[in-house]
C-alpha atoms as a PDB file:
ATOM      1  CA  UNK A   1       0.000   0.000   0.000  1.00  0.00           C
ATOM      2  CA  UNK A   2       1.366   3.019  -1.055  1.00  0.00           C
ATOM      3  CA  UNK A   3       1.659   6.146   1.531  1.00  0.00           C
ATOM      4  CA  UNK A   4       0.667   8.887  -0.020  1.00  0.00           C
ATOM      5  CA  UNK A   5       2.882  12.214   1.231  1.00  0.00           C
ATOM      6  CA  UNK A   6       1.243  15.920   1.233  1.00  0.00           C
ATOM      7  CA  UNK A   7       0.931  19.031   3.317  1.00  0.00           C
ATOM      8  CA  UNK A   8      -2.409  20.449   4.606  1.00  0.00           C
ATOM      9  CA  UNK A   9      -3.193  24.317   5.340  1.00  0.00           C
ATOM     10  CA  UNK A  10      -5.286  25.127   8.189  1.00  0.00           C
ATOM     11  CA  UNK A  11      -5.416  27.771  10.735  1.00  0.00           C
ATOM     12  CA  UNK A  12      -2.558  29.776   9.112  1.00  0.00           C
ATOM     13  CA  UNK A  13       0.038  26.671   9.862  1.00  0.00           C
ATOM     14  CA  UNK A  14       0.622  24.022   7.218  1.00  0.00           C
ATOM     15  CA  UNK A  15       1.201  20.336   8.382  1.00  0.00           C
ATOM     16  CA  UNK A  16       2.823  17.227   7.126  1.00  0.00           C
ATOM     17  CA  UNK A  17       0.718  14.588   6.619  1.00  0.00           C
ATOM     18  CA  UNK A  18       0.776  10.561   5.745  1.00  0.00           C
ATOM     19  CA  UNK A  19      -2.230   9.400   4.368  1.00  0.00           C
ATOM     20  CA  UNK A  20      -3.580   5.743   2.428  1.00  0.00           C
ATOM     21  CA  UNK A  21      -7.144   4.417   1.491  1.00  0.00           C
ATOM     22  CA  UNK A  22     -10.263   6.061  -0.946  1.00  0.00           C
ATOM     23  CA  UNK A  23     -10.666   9.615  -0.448  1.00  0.00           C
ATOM     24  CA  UNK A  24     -14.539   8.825   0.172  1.00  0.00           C
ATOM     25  CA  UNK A  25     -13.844   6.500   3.001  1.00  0.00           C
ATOM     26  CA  UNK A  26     -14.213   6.363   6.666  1.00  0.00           C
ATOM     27  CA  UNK A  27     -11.905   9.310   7.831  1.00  0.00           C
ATOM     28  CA  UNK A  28      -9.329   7.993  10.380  1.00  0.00           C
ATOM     29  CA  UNK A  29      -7.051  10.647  12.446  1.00  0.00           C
ATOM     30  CA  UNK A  30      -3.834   9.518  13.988  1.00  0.00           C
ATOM     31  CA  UNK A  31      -1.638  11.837  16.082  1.00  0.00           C
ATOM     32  CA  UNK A  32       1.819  11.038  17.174  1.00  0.00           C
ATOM     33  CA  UNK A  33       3.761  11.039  20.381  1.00  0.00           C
ATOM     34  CA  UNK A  34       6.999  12.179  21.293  1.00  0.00           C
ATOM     35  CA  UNK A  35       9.849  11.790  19.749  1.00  0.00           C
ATOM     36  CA  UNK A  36       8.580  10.504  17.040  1.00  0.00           C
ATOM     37  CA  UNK A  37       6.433  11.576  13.839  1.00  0.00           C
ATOM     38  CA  UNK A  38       3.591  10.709  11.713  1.00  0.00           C
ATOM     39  CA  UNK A  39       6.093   7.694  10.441  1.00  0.00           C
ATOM     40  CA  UNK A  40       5.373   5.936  13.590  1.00  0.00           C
ATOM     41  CA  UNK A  41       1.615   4.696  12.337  1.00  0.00           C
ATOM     42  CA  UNK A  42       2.722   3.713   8.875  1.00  0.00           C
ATOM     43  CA  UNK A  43       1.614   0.274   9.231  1.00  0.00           C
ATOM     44  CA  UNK A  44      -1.288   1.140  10.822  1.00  0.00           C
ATOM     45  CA  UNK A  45      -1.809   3.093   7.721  1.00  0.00           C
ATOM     46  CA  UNK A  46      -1.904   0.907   5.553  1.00  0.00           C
ATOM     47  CA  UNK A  47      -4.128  -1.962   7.376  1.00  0.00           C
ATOM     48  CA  UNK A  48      -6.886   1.186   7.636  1.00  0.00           C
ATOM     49  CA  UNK A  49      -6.462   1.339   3.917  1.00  0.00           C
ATOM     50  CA  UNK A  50      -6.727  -1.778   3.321  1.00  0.00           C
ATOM     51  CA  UNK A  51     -10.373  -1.981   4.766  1.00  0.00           C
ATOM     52  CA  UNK A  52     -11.720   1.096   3.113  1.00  0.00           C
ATOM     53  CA  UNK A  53     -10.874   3.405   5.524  1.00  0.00           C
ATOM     54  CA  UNK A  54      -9.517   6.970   4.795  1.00  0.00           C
ATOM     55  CA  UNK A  55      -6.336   7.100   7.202  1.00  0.00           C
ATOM     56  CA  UNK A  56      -4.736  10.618   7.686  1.00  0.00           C
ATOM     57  CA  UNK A  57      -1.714  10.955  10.255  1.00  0.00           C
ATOM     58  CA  UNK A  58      -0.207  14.222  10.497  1.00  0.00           C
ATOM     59  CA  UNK A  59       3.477  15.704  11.926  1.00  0.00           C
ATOM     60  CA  UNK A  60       1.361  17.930  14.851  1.00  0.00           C
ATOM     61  CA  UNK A  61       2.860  21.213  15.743  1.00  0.00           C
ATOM     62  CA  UNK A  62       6.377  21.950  16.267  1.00  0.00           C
ATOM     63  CA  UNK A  63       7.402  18.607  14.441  1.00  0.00           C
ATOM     64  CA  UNK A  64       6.230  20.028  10.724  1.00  0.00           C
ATOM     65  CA  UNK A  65       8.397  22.944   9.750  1.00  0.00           C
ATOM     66  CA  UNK A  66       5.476  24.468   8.614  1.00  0.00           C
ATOM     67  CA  UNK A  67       3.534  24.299  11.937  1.00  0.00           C
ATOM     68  CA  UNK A  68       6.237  25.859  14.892  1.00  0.00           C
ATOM     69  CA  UNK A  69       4.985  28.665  16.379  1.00  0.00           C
ATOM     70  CA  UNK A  70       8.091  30.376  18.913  1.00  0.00           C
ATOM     71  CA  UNK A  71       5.758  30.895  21.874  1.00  0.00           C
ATOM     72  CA  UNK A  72       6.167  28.036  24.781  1.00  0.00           C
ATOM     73  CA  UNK A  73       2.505  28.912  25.837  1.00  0.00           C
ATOM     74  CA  UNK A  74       2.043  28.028  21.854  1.00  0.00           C
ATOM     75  CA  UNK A  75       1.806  24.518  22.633  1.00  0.00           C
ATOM     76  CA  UNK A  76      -1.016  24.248  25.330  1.00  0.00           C
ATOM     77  CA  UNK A  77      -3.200  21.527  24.898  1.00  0.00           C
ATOM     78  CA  UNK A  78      -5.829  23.265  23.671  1.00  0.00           C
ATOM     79  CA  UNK A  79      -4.000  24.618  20.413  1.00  0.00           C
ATOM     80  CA  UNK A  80      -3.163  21.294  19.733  1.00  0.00           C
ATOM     81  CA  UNK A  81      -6.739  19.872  20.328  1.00  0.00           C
ATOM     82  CA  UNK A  82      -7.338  22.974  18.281  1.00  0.00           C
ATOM     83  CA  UNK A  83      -4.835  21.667  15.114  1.00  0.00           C
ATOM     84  CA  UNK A  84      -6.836  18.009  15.220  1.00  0.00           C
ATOM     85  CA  UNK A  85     -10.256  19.410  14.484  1.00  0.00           C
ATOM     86  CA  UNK A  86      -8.421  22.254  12.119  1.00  0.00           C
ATOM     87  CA  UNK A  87      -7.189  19.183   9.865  1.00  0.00           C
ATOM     88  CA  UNK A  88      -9.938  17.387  10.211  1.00  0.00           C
ATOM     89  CA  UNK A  89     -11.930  20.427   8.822  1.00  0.00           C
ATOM     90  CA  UNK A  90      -9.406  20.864   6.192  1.00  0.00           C
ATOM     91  CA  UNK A  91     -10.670  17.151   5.150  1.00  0.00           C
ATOM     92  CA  UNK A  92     -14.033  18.061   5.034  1.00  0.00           C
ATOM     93  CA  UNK A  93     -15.039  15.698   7.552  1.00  0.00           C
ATOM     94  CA  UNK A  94     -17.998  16.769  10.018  1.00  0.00           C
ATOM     95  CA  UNK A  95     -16.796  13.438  12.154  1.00  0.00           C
ATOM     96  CA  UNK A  96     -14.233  10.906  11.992  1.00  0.00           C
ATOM     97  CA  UNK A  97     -12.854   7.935  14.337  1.00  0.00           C
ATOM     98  CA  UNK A  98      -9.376   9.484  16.376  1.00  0.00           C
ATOM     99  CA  UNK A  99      -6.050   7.188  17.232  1.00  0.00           C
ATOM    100  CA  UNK A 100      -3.501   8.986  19.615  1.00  0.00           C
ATOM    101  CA  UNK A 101      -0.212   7.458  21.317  1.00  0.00           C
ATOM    102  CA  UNK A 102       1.766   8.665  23.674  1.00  0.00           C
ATOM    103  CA  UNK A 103       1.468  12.940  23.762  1.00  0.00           C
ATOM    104  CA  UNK A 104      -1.144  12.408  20.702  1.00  0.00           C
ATOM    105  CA  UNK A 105      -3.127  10.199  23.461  1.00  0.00           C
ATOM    106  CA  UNK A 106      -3.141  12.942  25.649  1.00  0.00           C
ATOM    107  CA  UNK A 107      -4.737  15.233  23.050  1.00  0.00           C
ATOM    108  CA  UNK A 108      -7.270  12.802  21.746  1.00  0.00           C
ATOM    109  CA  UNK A 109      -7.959  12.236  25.428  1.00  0.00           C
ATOM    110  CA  UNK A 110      -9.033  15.964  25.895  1.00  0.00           C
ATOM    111  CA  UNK A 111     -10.600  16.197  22.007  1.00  0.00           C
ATOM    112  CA  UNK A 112     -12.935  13.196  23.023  1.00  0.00           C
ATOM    113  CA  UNK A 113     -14.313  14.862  27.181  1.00  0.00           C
ATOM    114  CA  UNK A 114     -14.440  18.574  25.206  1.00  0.00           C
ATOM    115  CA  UNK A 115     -15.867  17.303  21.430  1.00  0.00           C
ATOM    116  CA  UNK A 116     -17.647  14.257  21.781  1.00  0.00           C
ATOM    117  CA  UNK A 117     -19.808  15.156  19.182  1.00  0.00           C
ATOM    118  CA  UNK A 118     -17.328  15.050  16.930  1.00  0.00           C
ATOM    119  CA  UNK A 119     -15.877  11.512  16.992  1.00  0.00           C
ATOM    120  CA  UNK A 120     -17.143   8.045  15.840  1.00  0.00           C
ATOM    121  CA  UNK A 121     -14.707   6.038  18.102  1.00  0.00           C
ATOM    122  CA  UNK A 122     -11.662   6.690  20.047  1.00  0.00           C
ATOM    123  CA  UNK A 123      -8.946   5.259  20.321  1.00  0.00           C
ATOM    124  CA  UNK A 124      -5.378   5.283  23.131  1.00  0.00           C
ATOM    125  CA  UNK A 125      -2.441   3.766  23.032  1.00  0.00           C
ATOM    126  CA  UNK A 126      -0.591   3.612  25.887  1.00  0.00           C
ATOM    127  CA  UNK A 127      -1.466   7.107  27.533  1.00  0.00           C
ATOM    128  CA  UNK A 128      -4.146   6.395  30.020  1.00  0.00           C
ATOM    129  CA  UNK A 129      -7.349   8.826  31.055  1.00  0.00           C
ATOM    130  CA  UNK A 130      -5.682  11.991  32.335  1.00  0.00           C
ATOM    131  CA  UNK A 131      -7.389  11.475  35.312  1.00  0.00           C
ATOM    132  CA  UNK A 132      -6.007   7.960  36.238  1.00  0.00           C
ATOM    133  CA  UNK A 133      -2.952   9.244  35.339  1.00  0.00           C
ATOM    134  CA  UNK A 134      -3.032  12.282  37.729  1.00  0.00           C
ATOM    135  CA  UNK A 135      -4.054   9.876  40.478  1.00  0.00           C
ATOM    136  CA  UNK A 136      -1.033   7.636  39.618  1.00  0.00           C
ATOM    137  CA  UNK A 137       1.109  10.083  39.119  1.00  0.00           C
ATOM    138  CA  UNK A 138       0.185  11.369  43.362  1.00  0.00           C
ATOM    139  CA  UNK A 139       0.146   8.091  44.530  1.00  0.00           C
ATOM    140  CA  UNK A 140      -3.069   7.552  44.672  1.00  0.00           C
ATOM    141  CA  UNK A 141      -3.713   4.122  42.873  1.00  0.00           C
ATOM    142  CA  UNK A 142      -0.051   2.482  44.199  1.00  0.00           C
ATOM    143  CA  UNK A 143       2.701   1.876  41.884  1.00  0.00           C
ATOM    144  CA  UNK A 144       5.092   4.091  40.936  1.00  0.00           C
ATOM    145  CA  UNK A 145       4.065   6.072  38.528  1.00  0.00           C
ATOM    146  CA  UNK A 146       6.048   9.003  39.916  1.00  0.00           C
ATOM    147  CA  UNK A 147       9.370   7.426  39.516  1.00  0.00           C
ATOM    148  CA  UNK A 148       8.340   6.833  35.924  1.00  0.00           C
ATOM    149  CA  UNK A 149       7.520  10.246  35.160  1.00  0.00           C
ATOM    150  CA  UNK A 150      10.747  12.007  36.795  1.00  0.00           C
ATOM    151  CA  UNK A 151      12.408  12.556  33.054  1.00  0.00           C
ATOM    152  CA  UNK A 152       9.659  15.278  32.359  1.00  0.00           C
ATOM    153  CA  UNK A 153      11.191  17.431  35.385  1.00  0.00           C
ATOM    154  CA  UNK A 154      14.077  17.442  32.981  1.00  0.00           C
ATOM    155  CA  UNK A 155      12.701  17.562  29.202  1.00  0.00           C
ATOM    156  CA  UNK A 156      10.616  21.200  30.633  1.00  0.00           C
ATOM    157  CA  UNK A 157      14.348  22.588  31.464  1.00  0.00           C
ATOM    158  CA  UNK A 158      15.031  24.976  28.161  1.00  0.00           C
ATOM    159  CA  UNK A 159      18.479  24.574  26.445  1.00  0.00           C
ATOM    160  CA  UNK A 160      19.562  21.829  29.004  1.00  0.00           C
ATOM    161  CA  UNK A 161      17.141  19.189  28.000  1.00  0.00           C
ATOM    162  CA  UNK A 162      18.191  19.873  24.125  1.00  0.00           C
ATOM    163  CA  UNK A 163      21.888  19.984  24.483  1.00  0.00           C
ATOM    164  CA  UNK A 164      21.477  16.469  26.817  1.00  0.00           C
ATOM    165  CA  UNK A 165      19.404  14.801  23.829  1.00  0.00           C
ATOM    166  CA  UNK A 166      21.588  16.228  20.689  1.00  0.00           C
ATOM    167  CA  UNK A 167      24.753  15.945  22.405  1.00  0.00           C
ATOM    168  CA  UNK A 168      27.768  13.167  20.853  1.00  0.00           C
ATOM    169  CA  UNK A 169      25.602  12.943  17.283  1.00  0.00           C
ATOM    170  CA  UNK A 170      22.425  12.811  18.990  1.00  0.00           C
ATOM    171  CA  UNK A 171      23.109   9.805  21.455  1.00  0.00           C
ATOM    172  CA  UNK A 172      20.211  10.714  23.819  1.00  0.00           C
ATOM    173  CA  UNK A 173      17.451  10.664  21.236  1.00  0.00           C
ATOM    174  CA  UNK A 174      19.630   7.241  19.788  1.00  0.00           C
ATOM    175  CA  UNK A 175      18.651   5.988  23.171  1.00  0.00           C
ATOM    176  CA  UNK A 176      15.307   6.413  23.075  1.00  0.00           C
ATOM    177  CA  UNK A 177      15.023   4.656  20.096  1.00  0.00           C
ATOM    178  CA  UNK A 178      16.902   1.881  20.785  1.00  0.00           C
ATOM    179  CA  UNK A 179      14.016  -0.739  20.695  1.00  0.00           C
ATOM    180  CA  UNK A 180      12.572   0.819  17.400  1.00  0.00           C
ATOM    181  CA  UNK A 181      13.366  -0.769  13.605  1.00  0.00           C
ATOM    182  CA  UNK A 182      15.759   1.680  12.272  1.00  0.00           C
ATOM    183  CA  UNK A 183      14.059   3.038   9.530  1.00  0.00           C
ATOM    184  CA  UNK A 184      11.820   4.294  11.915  1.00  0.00           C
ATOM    185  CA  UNK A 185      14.970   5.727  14.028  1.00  0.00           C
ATOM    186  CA  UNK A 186      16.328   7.569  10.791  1.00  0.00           C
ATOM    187  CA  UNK A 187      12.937   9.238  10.166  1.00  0.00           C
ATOM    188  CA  UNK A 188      12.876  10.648  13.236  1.00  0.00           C
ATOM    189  CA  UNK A 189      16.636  11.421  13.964  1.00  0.00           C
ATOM    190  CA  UNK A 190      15.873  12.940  10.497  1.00  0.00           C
ATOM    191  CA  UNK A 191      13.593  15.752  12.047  1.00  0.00           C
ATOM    192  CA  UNK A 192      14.145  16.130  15.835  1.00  0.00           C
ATOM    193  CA  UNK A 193      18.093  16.054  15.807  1.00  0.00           C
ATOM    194  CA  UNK A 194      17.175  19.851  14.082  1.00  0.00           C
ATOM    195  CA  UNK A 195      17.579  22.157  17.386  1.00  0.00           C
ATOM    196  CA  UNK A 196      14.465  23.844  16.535  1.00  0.00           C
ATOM    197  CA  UNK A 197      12.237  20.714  15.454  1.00  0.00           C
ATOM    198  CA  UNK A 198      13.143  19.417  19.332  1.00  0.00           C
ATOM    199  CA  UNK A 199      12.598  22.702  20.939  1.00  0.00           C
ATOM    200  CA  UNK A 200       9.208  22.603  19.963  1.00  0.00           C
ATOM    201  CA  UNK A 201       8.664  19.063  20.574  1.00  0.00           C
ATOM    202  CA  UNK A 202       9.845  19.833  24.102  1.00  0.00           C
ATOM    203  CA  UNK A 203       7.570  22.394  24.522  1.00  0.00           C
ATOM    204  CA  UNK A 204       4.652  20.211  24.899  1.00  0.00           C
ATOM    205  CA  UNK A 205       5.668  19.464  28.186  1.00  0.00           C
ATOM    206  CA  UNK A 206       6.947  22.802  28.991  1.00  0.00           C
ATOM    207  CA  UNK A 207       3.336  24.131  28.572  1.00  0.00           C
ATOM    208  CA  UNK A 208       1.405  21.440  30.153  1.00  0.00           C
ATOM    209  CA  UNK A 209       3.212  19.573  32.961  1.00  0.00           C
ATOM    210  CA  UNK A 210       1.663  16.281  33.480  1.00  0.00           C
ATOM    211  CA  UNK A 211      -0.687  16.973  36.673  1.00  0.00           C
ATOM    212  CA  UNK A 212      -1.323  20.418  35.475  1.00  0.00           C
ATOM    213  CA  UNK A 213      -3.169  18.935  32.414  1.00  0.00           C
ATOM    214  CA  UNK A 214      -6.848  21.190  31.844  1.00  0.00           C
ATOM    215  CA  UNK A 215      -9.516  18.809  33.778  1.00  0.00           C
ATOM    216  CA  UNK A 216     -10.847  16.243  31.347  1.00  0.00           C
ATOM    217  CA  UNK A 217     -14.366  14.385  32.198  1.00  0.00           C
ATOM    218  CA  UNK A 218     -15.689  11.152  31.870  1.00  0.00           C
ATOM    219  CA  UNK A 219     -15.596   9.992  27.846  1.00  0.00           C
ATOM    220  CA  UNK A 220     -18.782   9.741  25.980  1.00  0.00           C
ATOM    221  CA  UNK A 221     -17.285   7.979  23.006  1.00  0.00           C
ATOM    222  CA  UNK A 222     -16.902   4.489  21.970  1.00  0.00           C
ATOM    223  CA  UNK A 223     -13.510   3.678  23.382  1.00  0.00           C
ATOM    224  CA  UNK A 224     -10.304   1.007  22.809  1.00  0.00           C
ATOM    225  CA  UNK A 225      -7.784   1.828  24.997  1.00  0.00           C
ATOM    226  CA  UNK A 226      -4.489  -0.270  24.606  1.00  0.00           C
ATOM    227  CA  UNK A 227      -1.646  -0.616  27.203  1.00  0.00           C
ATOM    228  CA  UNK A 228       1.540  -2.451  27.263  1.00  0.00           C
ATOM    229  CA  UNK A 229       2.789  -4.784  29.916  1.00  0.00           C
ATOM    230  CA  UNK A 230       6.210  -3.591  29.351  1.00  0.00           C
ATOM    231  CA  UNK A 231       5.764   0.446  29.046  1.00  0.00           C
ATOM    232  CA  UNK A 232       8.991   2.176  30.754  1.00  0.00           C
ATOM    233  CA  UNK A 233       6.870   5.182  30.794  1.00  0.00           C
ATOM    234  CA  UNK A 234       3.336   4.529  32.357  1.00  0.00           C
ATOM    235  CA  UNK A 235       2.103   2.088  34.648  1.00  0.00           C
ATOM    236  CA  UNK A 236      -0.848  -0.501  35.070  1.00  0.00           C
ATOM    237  CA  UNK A 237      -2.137   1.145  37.667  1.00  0.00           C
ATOM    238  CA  UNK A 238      -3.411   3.702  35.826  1.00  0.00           C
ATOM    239  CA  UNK A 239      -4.022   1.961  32.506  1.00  0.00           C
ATOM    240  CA  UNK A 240      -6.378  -0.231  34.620  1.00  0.00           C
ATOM    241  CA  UNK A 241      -8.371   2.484  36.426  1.00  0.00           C
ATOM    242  CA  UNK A 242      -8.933   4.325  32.650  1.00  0.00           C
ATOM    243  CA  UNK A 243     -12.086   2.177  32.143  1.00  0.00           C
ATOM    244  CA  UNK A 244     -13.489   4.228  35.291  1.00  0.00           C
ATOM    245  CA  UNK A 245     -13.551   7.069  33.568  1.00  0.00           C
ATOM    246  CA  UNK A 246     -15.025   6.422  30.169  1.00  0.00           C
ATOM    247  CA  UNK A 247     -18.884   5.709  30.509  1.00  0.00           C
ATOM    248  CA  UNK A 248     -19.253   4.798  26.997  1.00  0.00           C
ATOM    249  CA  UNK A 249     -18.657   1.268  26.143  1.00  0.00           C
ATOM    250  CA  UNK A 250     -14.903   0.949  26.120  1.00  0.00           C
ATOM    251  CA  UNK A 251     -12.605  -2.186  25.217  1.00  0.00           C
ATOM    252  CA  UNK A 252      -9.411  -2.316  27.325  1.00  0.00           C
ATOM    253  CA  UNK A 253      -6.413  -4.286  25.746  1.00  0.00           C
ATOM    254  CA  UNK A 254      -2.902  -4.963  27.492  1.00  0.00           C
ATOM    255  CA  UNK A 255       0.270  -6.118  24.998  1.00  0.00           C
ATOM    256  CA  UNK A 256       1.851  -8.533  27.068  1.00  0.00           C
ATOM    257  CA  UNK A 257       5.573  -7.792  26.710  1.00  0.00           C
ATOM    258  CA  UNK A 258       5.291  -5.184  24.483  1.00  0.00           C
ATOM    259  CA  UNK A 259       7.132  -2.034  25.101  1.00  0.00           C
ATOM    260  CA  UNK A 260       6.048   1.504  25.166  1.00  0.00           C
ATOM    261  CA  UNK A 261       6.305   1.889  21.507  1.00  0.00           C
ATOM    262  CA  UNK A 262       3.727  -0.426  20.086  1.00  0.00           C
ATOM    263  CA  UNK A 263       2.763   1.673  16.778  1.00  0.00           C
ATOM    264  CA  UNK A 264       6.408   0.990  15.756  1.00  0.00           C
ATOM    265  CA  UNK A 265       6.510  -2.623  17.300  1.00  0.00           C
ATOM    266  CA  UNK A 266       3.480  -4.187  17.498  1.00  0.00           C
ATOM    267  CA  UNK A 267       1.975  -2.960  14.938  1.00  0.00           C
ATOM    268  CA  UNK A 268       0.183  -5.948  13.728  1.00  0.00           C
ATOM    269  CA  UNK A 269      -1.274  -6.873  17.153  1.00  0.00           C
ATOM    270  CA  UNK A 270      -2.806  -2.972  17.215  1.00  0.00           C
ATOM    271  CA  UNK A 271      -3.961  -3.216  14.164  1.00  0.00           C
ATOM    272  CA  UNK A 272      -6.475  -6.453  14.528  1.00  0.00           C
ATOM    273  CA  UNK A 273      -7.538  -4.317  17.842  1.00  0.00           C
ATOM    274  CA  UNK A 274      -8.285  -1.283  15.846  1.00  0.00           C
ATOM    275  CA  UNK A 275      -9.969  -2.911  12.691  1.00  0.00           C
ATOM    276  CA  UNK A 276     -12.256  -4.595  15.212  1.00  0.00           C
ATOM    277  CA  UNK A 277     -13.037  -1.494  17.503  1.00  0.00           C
ATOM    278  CA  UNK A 278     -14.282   0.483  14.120  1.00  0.00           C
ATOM    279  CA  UNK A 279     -16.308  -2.031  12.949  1.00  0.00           C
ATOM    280  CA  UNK A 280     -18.180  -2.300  15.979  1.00  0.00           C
ATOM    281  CA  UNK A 281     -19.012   0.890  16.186  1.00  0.00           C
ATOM    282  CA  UNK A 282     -22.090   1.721  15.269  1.00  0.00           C
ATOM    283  CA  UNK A 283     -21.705   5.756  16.405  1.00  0.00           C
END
């Protein structure tokens, strides 16, 4: 299946974008996490394609040249919820079905509790319910969720968190992509070992720290959340008290020694998940 490679115009900022299947089918968003670009759901892509769906992922802002506004306060979530329905817009689509991992699980998070109205389905991978998170993250559920988190203190430190990741040829970011194929690895080094490109990047979690995240309520929308047993980054105890805070029905998957990357590395096993999720729905 061929990828098909454009830009798309919204809201005064132009975006990168990945996209495969009929124009006239289902429309299926996909938003990225950090460090990491629209290349990361590539196979995912193409399996939406595949069965007739319309499947759009997009470099979000700060990681398409096109897209980086200077301003650290630039990045707050709701600009980037902001950018999601922008594109979606731009597509011509009054609804569509919404994929997010990592930071782009975060933002469909707070798309789905402030726009219900405009999704078919939702779907997270790996980033649980800000609220479970928040509750992790304090100690409330167990766990240690805090330990876990304690990079972000770092990555919100300007200038010291880029010189740490692009220092000796980039060896930090090489580090975080050590478990990832290394095509994938040479996309991204490709676009975040670029000072600015990473600045912005960064600047997601400059704006929002993670337990000052804009409240988000219980989900309305058809929901597959997906978890991995062998995430660095976030813990079960959080993944497992999502479900209490989406009162649609909701289908709760964990990868069993899968790491935190699963659109690069279990790609296949998401997939079938997905593919079932939006044919169930009957939103």
């Amino acid at each position: 299946m061929n990828i098909e490679h454009s830009d798309i115009t919204c809201d005064g900022m132009t975006f990168r974008c990945r996209a495969a299947g009929p124009r006239e089918g289902r429309l299926v968003l996909l938003l990225h996490g950090f460090p990491q670009t629209s290349r990361a759901w590539d196979a995912t892509l193409a399996a939406l394609a595949a069965n007739g769906c319309r499947a759009v992922a997009f470099d979000q802002r700060g990681y398409s040249p096109g897209a980086r506004p200077e301003s650290v306060d630039a990045y707050a979530i709701e600009h980037l919820v902001g950018d999601v329905l922008a594109v979606a817009n731009a597509l011509g689509a009054d609804t569509f079905d919404l994929v997010g991992h990592d930071w782009g699980g975060i933002v469909a998070w707070h798309l789905a509790g402030r726009h219900p109205e405009k999704l078919r389905t939702l779907t997270v991978v790996s980033t649980p319910h800000p609220t479970a998170f928040t509750a992790a993250l304090h100690d409330e559920l167990g766990g240690d969720q805090a330990q876990r988190s304690a990079y972000a203190s770092l990555l919100r430190q300007p200038g010291i968190a880029e010189d740490l990741l692009l220092a000796s040829d980039a060896t930090g970011l090489r580090n975080l992509y050590r478990e990832l194929p290394d095509d994938h690895t040479a996309d991204y080094l490709d676009v975040l070992s670029d000072r600015g490109a990473l600045t912005a990047s960064l600047n997601y979690y400059r704006a929002t720290a993670f337990d000052e995240q804009p409240p988000v309520g219980a989900i309305e929308v058809p929901t597959l959340y997906v978890w991995s047993t062998d995430d660095d980054y976030l813990g079960p105890e959080a993944a497992r008290a999502t479900g209490q805070h989406v009162t649609a029905p909701m289908t709760y998957v964990e990868l069993e020694g899968i790491s935190h990357w699963i659109p690069d590395t279990a790609a296949e096993s998401l997939n079938t998940h997905l593919l079932q999720h939006l044919r169930g729905s009957q939103r």
